[in-house]
C-alpha atoms as a PDB file:
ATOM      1  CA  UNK A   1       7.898 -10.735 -25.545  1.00  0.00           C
ATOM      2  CA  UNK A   2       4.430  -9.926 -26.471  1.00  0.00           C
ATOM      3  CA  UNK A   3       2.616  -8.350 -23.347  1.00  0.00           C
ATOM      4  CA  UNK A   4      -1.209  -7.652 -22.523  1.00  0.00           C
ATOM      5  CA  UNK A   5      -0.856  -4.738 -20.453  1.00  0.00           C
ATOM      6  CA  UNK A   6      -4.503  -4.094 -18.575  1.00  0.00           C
ATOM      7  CA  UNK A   7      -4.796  -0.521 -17.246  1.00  0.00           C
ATOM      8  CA  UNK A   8      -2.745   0.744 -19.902  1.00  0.00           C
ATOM      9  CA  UNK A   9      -4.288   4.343 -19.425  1.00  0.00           C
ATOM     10  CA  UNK A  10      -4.237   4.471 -15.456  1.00  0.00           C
ATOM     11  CA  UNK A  11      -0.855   6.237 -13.672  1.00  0.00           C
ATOM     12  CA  UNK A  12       0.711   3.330 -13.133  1.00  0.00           C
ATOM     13  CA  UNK A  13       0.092   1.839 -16.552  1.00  0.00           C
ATOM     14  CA  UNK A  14       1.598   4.606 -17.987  1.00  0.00           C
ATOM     15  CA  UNK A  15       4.806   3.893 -16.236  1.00  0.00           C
ATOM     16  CA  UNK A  16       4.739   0.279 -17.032  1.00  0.00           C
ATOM     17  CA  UNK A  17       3.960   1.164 -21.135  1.00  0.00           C
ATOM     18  CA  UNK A  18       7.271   3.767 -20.913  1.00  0.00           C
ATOM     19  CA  UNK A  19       9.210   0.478 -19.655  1.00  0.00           C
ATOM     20  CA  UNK A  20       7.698  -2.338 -21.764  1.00  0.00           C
ATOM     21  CA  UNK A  21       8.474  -0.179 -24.663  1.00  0.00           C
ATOM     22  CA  UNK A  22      12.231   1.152 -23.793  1.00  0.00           C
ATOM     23  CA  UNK A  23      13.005  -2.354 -23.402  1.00  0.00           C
ATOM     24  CA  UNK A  24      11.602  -3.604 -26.949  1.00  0.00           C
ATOM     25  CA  UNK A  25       8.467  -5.588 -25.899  1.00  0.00           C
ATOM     26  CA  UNK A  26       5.801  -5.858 -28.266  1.00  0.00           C
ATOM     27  CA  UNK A  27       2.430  -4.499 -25.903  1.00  0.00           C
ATOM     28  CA  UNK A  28      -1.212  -4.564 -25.881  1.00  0.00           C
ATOM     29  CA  UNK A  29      -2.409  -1.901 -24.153  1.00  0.00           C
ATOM     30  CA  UNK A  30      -5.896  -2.643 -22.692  1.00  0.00           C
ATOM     31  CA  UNK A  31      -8.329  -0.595 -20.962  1.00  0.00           C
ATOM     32  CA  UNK A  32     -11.906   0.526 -20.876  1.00  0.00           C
ATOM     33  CA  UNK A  33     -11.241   3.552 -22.682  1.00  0.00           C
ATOM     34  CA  UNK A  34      -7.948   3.541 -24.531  1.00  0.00           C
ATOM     35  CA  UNK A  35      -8.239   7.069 -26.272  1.00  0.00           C
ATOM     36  CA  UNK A  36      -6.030   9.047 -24.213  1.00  0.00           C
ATOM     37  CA  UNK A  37      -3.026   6.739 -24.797  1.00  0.00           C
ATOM     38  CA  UNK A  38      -0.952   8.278 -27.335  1.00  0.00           C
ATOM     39  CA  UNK A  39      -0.074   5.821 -30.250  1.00  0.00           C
ATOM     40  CA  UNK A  40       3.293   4.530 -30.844  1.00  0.00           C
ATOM     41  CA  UNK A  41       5.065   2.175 -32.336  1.00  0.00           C
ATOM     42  CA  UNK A  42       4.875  -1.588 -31.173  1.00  0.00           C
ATOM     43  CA  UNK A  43       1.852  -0.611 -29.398  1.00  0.00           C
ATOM     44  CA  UNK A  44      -1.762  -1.907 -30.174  1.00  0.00           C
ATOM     45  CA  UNK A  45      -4.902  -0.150 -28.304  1.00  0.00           C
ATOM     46  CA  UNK A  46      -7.678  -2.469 -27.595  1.00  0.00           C
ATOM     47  CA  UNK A  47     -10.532  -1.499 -25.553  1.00  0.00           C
ATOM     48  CA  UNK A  48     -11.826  -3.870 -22.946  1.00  0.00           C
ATOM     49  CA  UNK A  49     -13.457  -4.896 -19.875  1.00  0.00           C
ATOM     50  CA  UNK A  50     -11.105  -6.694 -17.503  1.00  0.00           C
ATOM     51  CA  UNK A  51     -14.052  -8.402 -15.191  1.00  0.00           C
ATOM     52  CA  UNK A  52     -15.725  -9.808 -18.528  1.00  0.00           C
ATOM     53  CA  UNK A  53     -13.963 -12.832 -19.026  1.00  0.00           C
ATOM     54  CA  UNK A  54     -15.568 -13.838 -22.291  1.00  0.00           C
ATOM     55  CA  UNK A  55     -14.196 -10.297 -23.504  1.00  0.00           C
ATOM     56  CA  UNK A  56     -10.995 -10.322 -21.985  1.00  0.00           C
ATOM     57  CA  UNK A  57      -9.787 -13.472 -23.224  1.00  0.00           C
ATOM     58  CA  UNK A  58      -9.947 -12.588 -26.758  1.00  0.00           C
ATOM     59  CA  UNK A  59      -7.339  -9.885 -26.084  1.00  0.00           C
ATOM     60  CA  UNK A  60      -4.969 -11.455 -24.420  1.00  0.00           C
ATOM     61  CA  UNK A  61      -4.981 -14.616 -26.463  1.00  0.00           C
ATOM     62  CA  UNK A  62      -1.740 -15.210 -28.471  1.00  0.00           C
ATOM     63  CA  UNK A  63       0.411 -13.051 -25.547  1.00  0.00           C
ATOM     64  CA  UNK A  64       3.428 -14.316 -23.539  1.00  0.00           C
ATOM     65  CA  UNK A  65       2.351 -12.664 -20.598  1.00  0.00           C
ATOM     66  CA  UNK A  66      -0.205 -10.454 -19.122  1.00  0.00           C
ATOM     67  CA  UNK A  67       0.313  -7.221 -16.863  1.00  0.00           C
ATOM     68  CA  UNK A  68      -2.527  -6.344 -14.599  1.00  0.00           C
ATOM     69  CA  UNK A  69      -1.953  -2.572 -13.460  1.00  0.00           C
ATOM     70  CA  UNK A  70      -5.883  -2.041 -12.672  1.00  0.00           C
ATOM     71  CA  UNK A  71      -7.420  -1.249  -9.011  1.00  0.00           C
ATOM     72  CA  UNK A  72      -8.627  -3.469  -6.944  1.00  0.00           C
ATOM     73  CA  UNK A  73     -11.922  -1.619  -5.906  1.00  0.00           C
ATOM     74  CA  UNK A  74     -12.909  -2.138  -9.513  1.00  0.00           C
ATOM     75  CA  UNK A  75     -11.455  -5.482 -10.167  1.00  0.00           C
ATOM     76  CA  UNK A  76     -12.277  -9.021 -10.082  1.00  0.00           C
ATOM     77  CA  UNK A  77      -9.455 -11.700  -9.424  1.00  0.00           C
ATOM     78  CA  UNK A  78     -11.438 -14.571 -10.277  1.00  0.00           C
ATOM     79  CA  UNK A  79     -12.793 -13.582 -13.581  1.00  0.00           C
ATOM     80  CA  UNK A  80      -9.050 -12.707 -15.200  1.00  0.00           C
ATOM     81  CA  UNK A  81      -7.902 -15.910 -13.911  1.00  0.00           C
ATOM     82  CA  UNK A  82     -10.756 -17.568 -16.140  1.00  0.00           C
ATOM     83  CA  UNK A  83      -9.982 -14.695 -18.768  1.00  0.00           C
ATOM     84  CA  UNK A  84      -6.071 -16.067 -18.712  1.00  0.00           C
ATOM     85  CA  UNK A  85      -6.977 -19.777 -18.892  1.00  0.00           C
ATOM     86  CA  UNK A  86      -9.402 -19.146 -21.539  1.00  0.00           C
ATOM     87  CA  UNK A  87      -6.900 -17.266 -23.406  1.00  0.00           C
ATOM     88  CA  UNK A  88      -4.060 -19.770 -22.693  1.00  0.00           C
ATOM     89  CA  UNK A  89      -1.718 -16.999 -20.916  1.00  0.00           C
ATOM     90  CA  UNK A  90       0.869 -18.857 -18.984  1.00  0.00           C
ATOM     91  CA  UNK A  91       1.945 -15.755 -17.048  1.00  0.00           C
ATOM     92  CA  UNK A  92       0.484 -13.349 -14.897  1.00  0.00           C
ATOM     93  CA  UNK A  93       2.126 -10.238 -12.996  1.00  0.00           C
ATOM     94  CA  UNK A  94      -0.529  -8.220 -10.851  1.00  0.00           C
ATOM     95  CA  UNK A  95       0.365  -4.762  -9.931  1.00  0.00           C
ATOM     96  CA  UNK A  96       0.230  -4.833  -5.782  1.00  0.00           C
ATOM     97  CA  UNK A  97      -0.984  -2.739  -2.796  1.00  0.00           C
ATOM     98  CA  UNK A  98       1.153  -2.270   0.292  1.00  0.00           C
ATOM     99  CA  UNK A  99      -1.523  -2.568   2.862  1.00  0.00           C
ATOM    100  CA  UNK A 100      -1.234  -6.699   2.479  1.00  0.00           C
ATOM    101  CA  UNK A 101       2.639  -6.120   3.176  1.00  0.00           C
ATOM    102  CA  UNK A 102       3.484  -6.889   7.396  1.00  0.00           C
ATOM    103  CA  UNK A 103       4.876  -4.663   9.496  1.00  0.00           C
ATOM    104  CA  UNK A 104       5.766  -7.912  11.917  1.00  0.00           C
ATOM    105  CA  UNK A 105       5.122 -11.273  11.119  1.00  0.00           C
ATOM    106  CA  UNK A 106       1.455 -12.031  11.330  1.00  0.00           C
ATOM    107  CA  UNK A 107       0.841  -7.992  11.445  1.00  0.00           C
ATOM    108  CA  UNK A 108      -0.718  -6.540   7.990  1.00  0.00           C
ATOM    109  CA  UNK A 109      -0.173  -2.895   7.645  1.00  0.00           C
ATOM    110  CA  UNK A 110      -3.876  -2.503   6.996  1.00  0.00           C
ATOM    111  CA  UNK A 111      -4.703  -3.830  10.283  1.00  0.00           C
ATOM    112  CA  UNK A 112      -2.390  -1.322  12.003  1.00  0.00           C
ATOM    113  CA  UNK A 113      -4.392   1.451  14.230  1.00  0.00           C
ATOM    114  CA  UNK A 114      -3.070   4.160  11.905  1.00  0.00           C
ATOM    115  CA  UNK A 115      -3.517   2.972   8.674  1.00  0.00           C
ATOM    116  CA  UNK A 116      -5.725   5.818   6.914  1.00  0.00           C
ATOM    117  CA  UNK A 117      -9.632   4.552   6.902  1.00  0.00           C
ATOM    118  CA  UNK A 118      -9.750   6.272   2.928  1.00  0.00           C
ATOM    119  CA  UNK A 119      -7.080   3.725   2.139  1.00  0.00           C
ATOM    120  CA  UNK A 120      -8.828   0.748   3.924  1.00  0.00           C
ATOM    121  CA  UNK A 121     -11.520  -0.988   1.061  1.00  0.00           C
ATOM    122  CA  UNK A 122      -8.923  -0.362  -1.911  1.00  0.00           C
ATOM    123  CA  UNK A 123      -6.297  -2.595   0.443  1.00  0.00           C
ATOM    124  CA  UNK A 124      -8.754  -4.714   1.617  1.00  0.00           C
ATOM    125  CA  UNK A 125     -10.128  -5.809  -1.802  1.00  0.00           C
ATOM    126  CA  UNK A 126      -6.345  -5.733  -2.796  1.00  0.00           C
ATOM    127  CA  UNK A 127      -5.480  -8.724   0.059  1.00  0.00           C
ATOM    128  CA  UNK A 128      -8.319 -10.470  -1.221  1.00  0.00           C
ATOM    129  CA  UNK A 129      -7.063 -10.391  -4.931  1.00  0.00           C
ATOM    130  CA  UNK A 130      -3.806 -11.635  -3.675  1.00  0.00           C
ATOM    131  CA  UNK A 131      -5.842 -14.589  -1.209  1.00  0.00           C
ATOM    132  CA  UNK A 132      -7.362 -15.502  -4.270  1.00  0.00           C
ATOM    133  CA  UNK A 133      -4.032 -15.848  -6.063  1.00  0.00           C
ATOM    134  CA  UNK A 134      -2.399 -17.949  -3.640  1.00  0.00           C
ATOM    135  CA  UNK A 135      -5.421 -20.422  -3.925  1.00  0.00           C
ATOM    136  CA  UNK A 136      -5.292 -20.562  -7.594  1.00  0.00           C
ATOM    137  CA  UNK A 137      -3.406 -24.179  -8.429  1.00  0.00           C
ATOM    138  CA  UNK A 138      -2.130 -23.792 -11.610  1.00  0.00           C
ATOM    139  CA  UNK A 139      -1.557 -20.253 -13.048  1.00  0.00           C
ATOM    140  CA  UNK A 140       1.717 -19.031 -13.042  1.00  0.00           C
ATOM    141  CA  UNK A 141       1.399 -15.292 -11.120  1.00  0.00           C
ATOM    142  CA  UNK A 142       3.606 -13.099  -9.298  1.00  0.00           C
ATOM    143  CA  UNK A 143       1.949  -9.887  -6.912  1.00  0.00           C
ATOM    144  CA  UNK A 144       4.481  -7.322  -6.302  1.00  0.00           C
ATOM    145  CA  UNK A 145       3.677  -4.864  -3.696  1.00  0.00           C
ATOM    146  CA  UNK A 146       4.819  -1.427  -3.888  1.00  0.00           C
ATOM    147  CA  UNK A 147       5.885   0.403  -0.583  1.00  0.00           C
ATOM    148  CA  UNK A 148       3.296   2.388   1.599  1.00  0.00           C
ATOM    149  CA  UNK A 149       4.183   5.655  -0.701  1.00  0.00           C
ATOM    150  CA  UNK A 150       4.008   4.937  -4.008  1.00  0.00           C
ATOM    151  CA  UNK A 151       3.850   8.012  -6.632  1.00  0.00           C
ATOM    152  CA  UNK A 152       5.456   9.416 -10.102  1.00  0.00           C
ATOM    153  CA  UNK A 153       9.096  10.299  -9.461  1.00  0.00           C
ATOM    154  CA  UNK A 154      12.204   9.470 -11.240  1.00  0.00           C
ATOM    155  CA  UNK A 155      13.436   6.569 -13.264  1.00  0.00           C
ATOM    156  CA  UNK A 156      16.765   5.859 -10.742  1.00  0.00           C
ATOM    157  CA  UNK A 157      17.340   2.101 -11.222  1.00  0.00           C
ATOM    158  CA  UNK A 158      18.187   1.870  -7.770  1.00  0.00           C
ATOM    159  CA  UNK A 159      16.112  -0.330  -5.335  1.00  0.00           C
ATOM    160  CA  UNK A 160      15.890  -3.226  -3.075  1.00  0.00           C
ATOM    161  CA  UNK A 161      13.629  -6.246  -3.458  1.00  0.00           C
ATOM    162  CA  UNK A 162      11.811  -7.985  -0.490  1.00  0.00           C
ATOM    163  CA  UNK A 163       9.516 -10.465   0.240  1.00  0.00           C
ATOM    164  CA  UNK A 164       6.237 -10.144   2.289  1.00  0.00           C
ATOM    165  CA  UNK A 165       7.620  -7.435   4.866  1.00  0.00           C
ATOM    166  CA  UNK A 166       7.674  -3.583   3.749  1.00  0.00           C
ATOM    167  CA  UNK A 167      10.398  -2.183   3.754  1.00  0.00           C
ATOM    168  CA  UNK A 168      11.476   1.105   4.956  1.00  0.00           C
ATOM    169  CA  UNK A 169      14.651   3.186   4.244  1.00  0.00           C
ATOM    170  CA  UNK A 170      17.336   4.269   7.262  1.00  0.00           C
ATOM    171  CA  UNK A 171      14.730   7.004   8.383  1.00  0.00           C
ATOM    172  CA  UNK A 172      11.335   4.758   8.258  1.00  0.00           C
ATOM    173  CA  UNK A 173      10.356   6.015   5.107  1.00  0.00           C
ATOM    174  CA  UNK A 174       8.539   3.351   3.390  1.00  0.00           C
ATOM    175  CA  UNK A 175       8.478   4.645  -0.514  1.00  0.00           C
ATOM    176  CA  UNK A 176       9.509   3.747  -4.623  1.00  0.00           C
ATOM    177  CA  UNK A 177       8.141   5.896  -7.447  1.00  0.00           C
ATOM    178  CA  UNK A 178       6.213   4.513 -10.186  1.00  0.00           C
ATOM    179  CA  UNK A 179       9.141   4.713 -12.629  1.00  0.00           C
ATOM    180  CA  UNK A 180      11.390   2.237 -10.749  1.00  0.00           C
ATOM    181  CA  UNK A 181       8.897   0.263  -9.610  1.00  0.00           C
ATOM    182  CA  UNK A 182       8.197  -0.172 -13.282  1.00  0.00           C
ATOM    183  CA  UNK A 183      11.495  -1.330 -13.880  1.00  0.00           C
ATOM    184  CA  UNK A 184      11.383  -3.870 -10.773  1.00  0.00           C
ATOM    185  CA  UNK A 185       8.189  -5.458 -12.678  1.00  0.00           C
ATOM    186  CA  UNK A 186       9.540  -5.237 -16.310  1.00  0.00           C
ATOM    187  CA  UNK A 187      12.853  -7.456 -14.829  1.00  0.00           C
ATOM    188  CA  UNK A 188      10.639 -10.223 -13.289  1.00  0.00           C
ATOM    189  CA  UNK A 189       8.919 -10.614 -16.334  1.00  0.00           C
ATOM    190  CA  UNK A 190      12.227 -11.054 -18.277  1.00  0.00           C
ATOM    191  CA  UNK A 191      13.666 -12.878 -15.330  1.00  0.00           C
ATOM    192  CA  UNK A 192      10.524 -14.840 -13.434  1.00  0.00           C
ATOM    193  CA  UNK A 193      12.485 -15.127 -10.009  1.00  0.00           C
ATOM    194  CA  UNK A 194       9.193 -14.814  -7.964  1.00  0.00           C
ATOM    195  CA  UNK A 195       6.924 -17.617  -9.549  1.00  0.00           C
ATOM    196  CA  UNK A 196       3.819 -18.162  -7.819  1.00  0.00           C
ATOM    197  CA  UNK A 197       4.869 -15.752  -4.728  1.00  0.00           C
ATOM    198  CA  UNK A 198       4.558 -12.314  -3.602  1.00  0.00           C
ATOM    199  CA  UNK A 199       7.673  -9.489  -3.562  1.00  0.00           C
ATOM    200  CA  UNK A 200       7.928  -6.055  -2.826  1.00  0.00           C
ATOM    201  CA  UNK A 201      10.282  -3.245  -4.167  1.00  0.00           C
ATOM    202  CA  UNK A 202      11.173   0.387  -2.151  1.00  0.00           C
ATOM    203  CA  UNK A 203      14.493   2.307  -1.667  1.00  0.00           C
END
């Protein structure tokens, strides 16, 4: 496929590119500053602002699908859904937060009492991002949520999928590294079993 990749420079991007690329996908790597990605091949650099629609759609016109790995703090939902439809995108996959994920039914893990306040406004504007998503009528998106720890580790290929709960391993330990998380998002592109719905990946 041929795959706008927003955030292409950012941790998590990186990840994402390493995937994209092992698994033959031709990528456009966007950011606002592209030059610390390291060219290679089936990889084109464009520079870009992802809350400027009129900007945006330019880049990800003529793509199959489009990869949002950017923060929420710093993001705008509305204006890359605009950005998408002007570009005629059919697909969107948004890199998650976990704080939107429940802990019981009803129960966000951001509104838990321990839930670390320097966490708290990139969650927040991350459950609004995915509000706004559910509202949207016609784009085809998919949001999946990491668990609570989410940071580099290996590439293991071994993980469970859920749906809007978190999920925790035998000894509570809510975690997936960037490098199979990568992997869970790389197969729903290829696959698209979570149209228009929210999932979550962790060991």
């Amino acid at each position: 496929m041929k795959v706008a990749l927003i955030g292409v420079s950012g941790l998590v991007g990186s990840r994402l590119l390493a995937e994209l690329l092992r698994r033959g996908h031709e990528v456009t790597g966007i950011a606002r500053d592209t030059r610390g990605v390291a060219a290679r091949p089936h990889l084109l650099l464009k520079n870009g602002d992802a809350t400027r629609p009129a900007q945006l759609a330019p880049l990800l016109a003529g793509h199959d699908a489009t990869i949002s790995a950017t923060k929420f703090a710093t993001s705008d939902a509305a204006a890359l859904i605009a950005a998408m439809k002007q570009a005629g995108v059919p697909r969107l996959l948004v890199v998650g937060g976990a704080g939107s994920l429940e802990m019981a039914p009803g129960q966000a893990l951001i509104d838990t009492p321990g839930f670390p306040a320097a966490y708290k406004p990139e969650a927040e504007a991350g459950r609004h991002f995915l509000d706004t998503l559910r509202k949207e009528p016609h784009l085809d998106w998919t949001f999946l949520s990491p668990s609570a720890e989410f940071v580099p580790g290996d590439r293991t290929g071994r993980f469970r999928l859920g749906g809007d709960m978190l999920l925790t391993d035998a000894n509570g330990h809510s975690w997936i590294s960037m490098e199979d998380f990568a992997i869970a998002m790389v197969d729903e592109l290829e696959a698209s079993k979570h149209s228009r719905q929210r999932f979550t990946v962790g060991y």
